[in-house]
N, C-alpha and C. Protein backbone atom coordinates (compact mmCIF):
# COMPACT_ATOMS: atom_id res chain seq x y z
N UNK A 1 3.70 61.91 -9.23
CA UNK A 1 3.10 60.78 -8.58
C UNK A 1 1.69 61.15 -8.13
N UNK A 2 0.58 60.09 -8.46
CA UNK A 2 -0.55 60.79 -8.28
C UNK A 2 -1.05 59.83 -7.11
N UNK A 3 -1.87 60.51 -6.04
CA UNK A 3 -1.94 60.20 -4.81
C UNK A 3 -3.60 59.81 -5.23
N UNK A 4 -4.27 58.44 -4.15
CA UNK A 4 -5.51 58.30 -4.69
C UNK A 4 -5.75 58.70 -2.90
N UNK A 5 -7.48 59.25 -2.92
CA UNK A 5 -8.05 59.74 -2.56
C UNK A 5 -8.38 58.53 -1.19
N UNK A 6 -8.66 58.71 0.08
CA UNK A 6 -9.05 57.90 0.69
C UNK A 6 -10.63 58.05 0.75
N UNK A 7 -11.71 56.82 0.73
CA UNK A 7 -12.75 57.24 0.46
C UNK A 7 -13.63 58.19 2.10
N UNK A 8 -12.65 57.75 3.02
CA UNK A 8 -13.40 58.48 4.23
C UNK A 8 -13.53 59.96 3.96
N UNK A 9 -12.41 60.16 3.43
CA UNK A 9 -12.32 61.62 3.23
C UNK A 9 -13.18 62.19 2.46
N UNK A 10 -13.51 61.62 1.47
CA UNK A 10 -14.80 61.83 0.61
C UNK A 10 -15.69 62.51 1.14
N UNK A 11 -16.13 61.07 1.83
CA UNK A 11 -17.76 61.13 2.39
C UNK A 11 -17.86 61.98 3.65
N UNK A 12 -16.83 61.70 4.53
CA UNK A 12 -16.26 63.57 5.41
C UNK A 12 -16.76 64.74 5.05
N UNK A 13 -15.64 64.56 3.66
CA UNK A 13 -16.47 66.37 2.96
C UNK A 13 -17.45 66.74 2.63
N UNK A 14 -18.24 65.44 1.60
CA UNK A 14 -19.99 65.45 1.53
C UNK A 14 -20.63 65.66 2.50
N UNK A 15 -20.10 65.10 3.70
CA UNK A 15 -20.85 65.54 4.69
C UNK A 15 -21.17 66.96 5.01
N UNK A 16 -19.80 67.30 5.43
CA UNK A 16 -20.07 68.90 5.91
C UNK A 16 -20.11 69.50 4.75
N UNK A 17 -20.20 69.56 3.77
CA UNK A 17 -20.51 70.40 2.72
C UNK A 17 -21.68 70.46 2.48
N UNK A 18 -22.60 69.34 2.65
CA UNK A 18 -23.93 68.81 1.80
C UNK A 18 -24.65 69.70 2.56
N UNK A 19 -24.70 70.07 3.86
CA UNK A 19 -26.11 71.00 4.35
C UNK A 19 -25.85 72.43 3.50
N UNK A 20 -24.65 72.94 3.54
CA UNK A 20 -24.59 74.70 3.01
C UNK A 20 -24.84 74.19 1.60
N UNK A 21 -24.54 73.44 0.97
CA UNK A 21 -25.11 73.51 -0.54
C UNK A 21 -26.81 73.31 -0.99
N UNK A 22 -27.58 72.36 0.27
CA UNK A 22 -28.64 71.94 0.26
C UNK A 22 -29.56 73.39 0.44
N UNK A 23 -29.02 74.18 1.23
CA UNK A 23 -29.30 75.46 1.30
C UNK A 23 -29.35 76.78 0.84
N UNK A 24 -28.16 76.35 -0.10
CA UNK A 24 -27.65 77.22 -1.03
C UNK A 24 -28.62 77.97 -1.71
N UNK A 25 -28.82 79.26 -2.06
CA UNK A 25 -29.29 79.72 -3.02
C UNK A 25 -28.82 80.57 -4.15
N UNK A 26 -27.84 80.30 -3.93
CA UNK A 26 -26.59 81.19 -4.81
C UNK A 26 -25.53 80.91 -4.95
N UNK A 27 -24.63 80.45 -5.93
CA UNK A 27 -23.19 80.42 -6.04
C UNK A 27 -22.91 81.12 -6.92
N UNK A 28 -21.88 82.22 -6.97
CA UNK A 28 -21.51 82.95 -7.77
C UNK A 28 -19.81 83.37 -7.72
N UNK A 29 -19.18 83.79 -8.06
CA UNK A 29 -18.12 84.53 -8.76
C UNK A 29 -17.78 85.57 -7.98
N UNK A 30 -16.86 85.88 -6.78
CA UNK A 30 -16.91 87.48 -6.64
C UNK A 30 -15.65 88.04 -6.53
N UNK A 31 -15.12 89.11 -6.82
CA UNK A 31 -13.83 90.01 -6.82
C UNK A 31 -13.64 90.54 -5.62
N UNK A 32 -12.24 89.96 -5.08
CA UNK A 32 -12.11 91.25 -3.49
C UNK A 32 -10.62 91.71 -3.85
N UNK A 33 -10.57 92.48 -3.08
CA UNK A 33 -9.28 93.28 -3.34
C UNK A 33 -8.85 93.41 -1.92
N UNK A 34 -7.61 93.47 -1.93
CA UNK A 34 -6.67 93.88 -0.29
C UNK A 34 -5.54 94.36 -0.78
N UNK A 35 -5.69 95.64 0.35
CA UNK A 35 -4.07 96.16 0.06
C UNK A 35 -3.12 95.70 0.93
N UNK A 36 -2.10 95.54 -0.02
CA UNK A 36 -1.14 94.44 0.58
C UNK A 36 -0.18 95.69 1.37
N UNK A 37 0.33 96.40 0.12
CA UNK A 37 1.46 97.21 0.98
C UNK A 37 1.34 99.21 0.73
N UNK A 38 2.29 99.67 0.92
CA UNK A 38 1.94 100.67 -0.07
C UNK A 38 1.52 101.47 -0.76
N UNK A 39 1.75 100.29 -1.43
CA UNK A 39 1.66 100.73 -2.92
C UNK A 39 0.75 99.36 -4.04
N UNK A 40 0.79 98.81 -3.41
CA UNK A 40 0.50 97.43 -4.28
C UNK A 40 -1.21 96.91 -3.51
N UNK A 41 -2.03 96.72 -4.72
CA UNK A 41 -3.27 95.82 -4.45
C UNK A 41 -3.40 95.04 -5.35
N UNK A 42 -3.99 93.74 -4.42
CA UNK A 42 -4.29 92.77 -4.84
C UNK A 42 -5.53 92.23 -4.96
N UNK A 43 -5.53 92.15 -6.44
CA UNK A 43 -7.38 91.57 -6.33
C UNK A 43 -7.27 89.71 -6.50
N UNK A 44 -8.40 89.13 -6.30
CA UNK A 44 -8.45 87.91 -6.78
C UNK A 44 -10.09 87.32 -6.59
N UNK A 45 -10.25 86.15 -7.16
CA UNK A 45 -11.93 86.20 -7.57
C UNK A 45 -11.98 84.52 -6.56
N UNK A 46 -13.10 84.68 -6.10
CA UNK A 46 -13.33 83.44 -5.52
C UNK A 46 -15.13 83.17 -5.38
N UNK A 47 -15.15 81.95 -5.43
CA UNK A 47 -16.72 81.79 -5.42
C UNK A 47 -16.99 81.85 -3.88
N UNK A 48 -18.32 82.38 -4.04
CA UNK A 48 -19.13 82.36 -2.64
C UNK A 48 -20.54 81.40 -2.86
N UNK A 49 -20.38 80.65 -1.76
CA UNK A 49 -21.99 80.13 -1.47
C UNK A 49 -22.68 80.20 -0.50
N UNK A 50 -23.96 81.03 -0.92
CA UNK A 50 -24.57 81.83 0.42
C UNK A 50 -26.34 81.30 0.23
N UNK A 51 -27.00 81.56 1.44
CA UNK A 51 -28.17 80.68 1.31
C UNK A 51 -29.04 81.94 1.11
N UNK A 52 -28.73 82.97 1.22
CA UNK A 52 -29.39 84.10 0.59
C UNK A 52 -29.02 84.91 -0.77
N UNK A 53 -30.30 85.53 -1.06
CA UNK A 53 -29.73 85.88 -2.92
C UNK A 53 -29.10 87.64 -2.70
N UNK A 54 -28.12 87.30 -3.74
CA UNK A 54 -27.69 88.56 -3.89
C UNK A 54 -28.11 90.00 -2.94
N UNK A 55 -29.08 90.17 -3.80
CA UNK A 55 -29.33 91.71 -3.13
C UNK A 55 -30.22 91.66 -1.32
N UNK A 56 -30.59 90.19 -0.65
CA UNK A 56 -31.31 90.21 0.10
C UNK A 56 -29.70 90.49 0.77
N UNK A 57 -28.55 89.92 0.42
CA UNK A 57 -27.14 89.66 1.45
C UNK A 57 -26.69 91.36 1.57
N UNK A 58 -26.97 92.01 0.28
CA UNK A 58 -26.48 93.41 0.19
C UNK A 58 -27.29 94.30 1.41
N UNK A 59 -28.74 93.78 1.22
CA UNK A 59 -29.10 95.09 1.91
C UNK A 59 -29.05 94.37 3.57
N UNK A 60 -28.68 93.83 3.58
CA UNK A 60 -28.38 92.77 5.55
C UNK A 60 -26.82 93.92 6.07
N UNK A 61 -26.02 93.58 4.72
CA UNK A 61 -24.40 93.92 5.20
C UNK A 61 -24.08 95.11 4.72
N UNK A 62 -25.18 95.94 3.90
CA UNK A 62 -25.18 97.63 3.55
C UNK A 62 -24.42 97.13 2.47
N UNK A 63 -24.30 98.77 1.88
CA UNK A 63 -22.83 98.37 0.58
C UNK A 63 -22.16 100.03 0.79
N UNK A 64 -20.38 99.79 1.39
CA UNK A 64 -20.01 100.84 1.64
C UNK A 64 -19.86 101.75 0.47
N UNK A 65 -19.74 103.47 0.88
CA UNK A 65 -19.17 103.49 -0.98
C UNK A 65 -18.39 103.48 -1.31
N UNK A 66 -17.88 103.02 -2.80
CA UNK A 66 -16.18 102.84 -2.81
C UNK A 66 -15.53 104.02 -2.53
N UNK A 67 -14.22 103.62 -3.24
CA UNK A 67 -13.08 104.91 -2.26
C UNK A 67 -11.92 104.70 -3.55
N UNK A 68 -11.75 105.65 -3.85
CA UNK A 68 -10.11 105.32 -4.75
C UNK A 68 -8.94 105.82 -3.94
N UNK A 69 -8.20 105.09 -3.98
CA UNK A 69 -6.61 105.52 -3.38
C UNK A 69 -5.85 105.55 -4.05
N UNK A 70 -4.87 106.44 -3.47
CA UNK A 70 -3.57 107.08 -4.34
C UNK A 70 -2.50 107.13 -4.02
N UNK A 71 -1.37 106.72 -5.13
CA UNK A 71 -0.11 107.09 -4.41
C UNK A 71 0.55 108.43 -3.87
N UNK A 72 1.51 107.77 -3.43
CA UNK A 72 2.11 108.94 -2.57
C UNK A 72 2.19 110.48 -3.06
N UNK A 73 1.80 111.58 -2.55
CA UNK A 73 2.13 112.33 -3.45
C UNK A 73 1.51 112.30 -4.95
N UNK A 74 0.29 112.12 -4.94
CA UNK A 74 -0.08 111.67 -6.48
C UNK A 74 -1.59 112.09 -6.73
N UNK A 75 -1.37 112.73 -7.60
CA UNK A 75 -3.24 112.86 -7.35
C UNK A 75 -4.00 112.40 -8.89
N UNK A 76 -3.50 111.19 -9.22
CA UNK A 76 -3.53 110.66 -10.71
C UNK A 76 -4.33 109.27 -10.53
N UNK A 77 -5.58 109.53 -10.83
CA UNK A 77 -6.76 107.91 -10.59
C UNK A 77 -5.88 106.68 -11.85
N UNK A 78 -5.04 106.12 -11.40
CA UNK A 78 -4.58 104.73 -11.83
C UNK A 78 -5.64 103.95 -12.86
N UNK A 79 -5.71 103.48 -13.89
CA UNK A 79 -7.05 102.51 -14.71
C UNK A 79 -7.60 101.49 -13.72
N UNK A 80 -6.73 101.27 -12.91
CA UNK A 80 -7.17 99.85 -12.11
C UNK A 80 -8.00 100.24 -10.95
N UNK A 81 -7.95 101.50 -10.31
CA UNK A 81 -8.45 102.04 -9.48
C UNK A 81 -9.93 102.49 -10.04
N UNK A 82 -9.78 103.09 -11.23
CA UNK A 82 -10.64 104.11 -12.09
C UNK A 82 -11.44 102.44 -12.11
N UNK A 83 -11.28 101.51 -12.63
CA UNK A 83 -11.85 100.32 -12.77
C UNK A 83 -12.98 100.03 -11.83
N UNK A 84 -12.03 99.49 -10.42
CA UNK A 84 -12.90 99.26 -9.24
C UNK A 84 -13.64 100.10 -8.50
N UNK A 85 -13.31 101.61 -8.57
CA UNK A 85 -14.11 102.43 -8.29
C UNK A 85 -15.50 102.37 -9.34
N UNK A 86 -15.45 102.40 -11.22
CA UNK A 86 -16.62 102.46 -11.00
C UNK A 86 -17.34 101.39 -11.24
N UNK A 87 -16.85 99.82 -11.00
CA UNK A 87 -17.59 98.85 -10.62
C UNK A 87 -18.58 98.55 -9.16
N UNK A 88 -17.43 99.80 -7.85
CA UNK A 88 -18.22 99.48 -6.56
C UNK A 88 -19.50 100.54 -7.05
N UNK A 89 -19.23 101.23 -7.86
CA UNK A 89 -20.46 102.58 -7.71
C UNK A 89 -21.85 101.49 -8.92
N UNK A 90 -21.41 100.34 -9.35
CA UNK A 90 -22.57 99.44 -9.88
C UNK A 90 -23.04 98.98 -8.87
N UNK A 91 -21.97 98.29 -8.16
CA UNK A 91 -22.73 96.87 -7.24
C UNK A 91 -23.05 97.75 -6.10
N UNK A 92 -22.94 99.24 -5.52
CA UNK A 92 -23.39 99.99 -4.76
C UNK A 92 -25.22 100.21 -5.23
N UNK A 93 -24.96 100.00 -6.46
CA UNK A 93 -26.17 100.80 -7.15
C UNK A 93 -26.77 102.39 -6.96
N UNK A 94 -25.40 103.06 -7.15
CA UNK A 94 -25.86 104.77 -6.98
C UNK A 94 -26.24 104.87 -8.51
N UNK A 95 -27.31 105.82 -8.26
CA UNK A 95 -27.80 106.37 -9.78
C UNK A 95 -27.04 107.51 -10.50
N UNK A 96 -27.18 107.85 -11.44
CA UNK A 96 -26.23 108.94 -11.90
C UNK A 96 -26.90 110.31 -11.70
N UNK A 97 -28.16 110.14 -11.33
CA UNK A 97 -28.88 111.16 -10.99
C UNK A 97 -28.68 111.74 -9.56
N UNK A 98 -27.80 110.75 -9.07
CA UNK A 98 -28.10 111.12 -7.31
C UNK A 98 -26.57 111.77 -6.92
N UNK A 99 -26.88 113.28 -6.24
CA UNK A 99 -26.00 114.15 -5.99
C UNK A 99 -24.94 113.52 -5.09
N UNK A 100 -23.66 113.90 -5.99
CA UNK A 100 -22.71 112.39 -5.09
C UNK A 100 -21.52 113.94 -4.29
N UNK A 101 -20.98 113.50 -2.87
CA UNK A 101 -20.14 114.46 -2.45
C UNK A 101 -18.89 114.14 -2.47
N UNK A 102 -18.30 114.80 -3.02
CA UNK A 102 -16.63 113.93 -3.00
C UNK A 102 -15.69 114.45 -2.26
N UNK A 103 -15.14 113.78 -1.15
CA UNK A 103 -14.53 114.10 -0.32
C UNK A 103 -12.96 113.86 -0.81
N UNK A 104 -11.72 114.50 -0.24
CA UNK A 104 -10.59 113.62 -0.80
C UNK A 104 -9.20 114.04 0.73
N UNK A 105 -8.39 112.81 0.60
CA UNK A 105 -8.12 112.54 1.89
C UNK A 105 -6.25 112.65 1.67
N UNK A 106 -5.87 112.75 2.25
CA UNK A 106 -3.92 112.04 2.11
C UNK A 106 -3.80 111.90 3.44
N UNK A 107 -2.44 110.71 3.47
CA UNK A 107 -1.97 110.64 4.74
C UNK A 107 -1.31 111.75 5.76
N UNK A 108 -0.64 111.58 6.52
CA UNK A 108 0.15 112.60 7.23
C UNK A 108 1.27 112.89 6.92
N UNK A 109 1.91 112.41 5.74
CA UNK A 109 3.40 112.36 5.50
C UNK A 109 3.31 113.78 4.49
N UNK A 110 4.16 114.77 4.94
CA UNK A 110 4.46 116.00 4.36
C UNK A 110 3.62 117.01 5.46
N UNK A 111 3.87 118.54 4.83
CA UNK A 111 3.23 119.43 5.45
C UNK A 111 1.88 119.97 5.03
N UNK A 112 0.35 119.88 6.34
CA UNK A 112 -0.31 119.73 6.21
C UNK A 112 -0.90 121.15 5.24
N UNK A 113 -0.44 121.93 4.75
CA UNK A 113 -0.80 122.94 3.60
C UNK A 113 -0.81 121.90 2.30
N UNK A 114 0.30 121.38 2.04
CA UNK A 114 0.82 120.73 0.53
C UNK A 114 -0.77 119.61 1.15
N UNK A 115 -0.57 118.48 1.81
CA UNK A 115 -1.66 117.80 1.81
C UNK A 115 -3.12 118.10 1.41
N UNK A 116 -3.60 119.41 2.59
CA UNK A 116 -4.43 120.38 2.17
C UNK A 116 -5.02 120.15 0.12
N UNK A 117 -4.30 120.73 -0.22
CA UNK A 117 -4.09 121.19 -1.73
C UNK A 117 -4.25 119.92 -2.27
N UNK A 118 -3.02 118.68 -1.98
CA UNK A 118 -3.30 117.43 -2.65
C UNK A 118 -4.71 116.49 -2.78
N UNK A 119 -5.06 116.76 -1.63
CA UNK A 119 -6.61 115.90 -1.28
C UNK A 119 -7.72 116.70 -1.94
N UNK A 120 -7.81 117.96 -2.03
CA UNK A 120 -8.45 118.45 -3.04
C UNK A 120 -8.22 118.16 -4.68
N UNK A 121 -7.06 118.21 -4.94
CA UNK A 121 -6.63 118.21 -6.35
C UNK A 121 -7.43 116.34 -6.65
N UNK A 122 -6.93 115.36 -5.69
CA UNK A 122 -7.82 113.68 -5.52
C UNK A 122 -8.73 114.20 -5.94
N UNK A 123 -9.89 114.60 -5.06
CA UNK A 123 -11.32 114.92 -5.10
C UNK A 123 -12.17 115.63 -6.57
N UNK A 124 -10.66 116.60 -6.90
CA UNK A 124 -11.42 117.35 -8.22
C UNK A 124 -11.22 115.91 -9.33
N UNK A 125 -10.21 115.40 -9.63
CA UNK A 125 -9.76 113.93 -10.20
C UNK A 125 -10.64 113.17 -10.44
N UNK A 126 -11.07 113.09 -9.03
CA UNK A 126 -12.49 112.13 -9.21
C UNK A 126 -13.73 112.55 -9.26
N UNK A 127 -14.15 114.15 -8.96
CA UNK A 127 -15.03 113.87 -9.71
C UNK A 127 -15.20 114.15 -11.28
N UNK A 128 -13.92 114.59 -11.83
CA UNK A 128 -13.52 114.61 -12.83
C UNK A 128 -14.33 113.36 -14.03
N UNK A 129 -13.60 112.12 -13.29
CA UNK A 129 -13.95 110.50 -13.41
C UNK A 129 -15.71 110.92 -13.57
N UNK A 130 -16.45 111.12 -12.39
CA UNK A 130 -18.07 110.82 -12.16
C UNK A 130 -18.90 111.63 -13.11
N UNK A 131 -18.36 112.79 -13.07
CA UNK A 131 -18.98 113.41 -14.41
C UNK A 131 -18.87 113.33 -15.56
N UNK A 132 -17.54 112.58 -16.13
CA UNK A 132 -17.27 112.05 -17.54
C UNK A 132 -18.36 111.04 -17.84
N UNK A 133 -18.49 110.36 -16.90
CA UNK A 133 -19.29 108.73 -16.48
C UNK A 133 -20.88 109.11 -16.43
N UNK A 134 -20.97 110.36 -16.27
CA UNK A 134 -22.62 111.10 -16.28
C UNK A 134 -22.90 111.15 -15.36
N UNK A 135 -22.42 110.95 -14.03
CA UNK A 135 -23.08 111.00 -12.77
C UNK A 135 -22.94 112.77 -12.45
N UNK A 136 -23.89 113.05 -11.21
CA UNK A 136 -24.14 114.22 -11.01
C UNK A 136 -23.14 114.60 -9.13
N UNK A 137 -22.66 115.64 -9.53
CA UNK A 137 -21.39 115.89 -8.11
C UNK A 137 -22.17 117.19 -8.06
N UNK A 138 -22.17 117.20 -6.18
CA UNK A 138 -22.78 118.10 -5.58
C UNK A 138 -21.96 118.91 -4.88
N UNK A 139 -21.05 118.28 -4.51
CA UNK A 139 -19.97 119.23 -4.00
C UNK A 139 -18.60 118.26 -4.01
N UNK A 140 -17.22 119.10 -3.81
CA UNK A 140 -16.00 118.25 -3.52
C UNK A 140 -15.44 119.34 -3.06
N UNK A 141 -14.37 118.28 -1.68
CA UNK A 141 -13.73 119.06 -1.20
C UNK A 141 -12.38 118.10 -1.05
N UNK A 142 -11.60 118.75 0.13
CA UNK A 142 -10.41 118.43 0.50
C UNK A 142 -10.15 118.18 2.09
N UNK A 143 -9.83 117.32 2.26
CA UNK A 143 -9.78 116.96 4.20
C UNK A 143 -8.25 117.45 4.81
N UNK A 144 -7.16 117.10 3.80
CA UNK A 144 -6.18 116.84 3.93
C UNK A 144 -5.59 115.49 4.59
N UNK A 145 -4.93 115.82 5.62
CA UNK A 145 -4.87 114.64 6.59
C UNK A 145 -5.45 114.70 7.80
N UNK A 146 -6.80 115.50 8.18
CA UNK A 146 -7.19 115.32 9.23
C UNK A 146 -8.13 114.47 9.75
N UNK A 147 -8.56 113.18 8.74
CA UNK A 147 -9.46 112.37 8.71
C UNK A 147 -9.05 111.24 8.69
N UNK A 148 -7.53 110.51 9.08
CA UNK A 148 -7.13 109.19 8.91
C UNK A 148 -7.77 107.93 9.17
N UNK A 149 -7.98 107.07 8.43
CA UNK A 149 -8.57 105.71 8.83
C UNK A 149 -7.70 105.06 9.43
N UNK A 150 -6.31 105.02 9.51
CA UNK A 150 -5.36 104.19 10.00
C UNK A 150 -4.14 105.42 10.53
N UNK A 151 -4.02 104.93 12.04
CA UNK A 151 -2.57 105.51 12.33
C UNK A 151 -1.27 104.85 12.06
N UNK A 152 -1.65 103.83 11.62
CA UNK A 152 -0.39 102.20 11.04
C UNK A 152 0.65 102.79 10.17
N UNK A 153 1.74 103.10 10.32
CA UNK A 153 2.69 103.66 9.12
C UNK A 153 2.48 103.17 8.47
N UNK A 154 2.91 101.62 8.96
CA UNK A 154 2.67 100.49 7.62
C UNK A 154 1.17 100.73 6.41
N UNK A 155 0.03 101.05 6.97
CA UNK A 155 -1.22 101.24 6.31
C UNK A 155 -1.59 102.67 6.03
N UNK A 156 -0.23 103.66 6.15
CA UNK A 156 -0.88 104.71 5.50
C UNK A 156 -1.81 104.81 3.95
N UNK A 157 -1.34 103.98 3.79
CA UNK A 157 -1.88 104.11 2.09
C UNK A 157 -3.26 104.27 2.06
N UNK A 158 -3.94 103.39 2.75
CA UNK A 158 -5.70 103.61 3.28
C UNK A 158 -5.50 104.85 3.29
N UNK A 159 -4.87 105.70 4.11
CA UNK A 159 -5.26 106.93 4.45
C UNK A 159 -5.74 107.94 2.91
N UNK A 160 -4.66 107.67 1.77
CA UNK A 160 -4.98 108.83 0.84
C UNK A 160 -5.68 107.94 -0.47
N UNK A 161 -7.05 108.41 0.15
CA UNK A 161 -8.07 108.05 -0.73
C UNK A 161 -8.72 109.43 -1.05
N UNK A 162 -10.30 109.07 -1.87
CA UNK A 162 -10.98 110.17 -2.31
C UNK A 162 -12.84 109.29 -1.86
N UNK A 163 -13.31 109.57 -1.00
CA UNK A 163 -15.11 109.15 -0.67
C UNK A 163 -15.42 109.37 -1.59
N UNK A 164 -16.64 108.65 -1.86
CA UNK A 164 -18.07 109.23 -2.48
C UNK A 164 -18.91 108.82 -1.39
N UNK A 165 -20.04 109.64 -0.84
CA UNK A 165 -21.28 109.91 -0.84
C UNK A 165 -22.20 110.24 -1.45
N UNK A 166 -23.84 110.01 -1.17
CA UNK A 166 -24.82 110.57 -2.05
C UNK A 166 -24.99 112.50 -0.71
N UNK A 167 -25.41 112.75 -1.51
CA UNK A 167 -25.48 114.80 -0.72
C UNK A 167 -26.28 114.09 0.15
N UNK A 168 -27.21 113.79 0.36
CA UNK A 168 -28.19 113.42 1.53
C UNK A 168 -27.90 113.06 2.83
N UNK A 169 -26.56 112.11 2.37
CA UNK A 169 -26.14 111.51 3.31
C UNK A 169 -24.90 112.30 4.54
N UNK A 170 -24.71 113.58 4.10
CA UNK A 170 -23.78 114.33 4.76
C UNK A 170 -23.61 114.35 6.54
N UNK A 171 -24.83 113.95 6.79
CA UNK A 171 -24.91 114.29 8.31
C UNK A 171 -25.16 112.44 9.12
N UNK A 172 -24.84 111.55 7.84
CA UNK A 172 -24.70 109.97 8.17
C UNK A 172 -23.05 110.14 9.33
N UNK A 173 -23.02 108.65 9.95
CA UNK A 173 -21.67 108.84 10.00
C UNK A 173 -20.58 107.67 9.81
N UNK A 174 -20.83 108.12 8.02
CA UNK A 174 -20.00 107.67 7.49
C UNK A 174 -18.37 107.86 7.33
N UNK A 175 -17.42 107.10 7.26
CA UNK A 175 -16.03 107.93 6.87
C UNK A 175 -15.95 109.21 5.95
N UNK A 176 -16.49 109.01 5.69
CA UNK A 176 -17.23 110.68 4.40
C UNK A 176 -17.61 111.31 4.94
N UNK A 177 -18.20 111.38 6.10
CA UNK A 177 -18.95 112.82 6.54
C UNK A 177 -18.29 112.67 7.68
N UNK A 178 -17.29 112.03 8.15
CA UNK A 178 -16.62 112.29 9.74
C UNK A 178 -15.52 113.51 9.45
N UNK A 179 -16.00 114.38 10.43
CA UNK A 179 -14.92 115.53 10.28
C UNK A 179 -15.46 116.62 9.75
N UNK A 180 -16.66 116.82 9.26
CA UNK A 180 -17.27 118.65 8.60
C UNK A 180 -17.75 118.98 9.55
C-alpha cells in the first residue's frame, strides 16, 4: 500500500534542508567503519554534505593515523583490515618516503611476556604490509599491553591493534608515542 506524501511535509523539509545545501560545497560518498563487537566490523558508506571542501575539513579535524586490529591471539593482517589500513594511509596522505614507526599493541588477556612477543610479531606484520606497498619503516616495536585505549572488556578489541606514525612525530602525543 503506497502512502502519499503530505505536502506540509515537503515544504518542512525544503525548508530546513535548503540553507545546508545552499551552502554546500561538497557532497560526496564516505566509508566509516565501527567496531561492533569483538571480533566483528562494520563498515557502511553514507553521503556527507559539508560547506567546506575536502581537504580544507581534513586539515580543521587533523587525520588520525590508521591502526589495524587483530584478533585474539592473532598476529595475521585480515584483507579487510590490510584494505582499510592502506586506504587511511591515502586519505591520511603519508608519503612512502616518510619514515613511518610502527608500534604494535594487544589487550590484557593472557600473560604479559606472550603479549610482549605478540604485539611485536603485529608490528613486524605490518610493517611487513608498508614495505611490500614501498613505504619506508623506521623503526617497529612492541608495547604489549601496557598502552590500552580501552579498559571496557567489552572493547578490548580496540586494544590489539598495530600504530603508524611518521619518525618525526615520536615525541607528539599521539596514541603512538604514549608510553616510550
Amino acid at each position: 500500500m503506497k502512502m502519499k506524501q503530505h505536502p506540509l511535509f515537503t515544504i518542512l523539509t525544503a525548508l530546513v534542508l535548503l540553507p545546508k545545501l545552499a551552502t554546500a560545497t561538497a557532497i560526496r560518498q564516505e566509508e566509516f567503519r565501527y567496531a561492533m563487537s569483538l571480533a566483528q566490523d562494520v563498515a557502511c558508506k553514507t553521503f556527507v554534505i559539508t560547506d567546506q571542501p575536502r581537504t580544507a575539513r581534513l586539515a580543521v579535524a587533523g587525520c588520525g593515523p590508521p591502526m589495524v586490529h587483530f584478533q585474539l591471539d592473532s598476529a595475521v593482517v585480515v584483507p579487510a583490515e590490510a584494505e582499510s589500513f592502506m586506504s587511511g594511509l591515502r586519505k591520511c596522505r603519508f608519503k612512502k618516503n616518510t619514515p613511518l614507526v610502527v608500534t604494535g599493541h594487544t589487550c590484557i588477556v593472557g600473560p604479559e611476556q606472550i603479549n610482549q612477543e605478540l604485539s611485536l610479531q603485529r608490528a613486524k606484520a605490518v610493517a611487513g604490509l608498508l614495505l611490500a606497498s614501498g613505504f619506508t619503516v623506521a623503526e617497529v616495536s612492541g608495547r604489549g599491553s601496557g598502552s590500552p585505549l580501552t579498559t571496557d572488556p567489552e572493547q578490548y578489541s580496540l586494544n590489539r591493534r598495530v600504530e603508524i606514525s611518521p619518525a618525526s612525530d615520536k615525541n607528539d602525543n599521539s596514541p603512538a608515542s604514549r608510553g616510550r
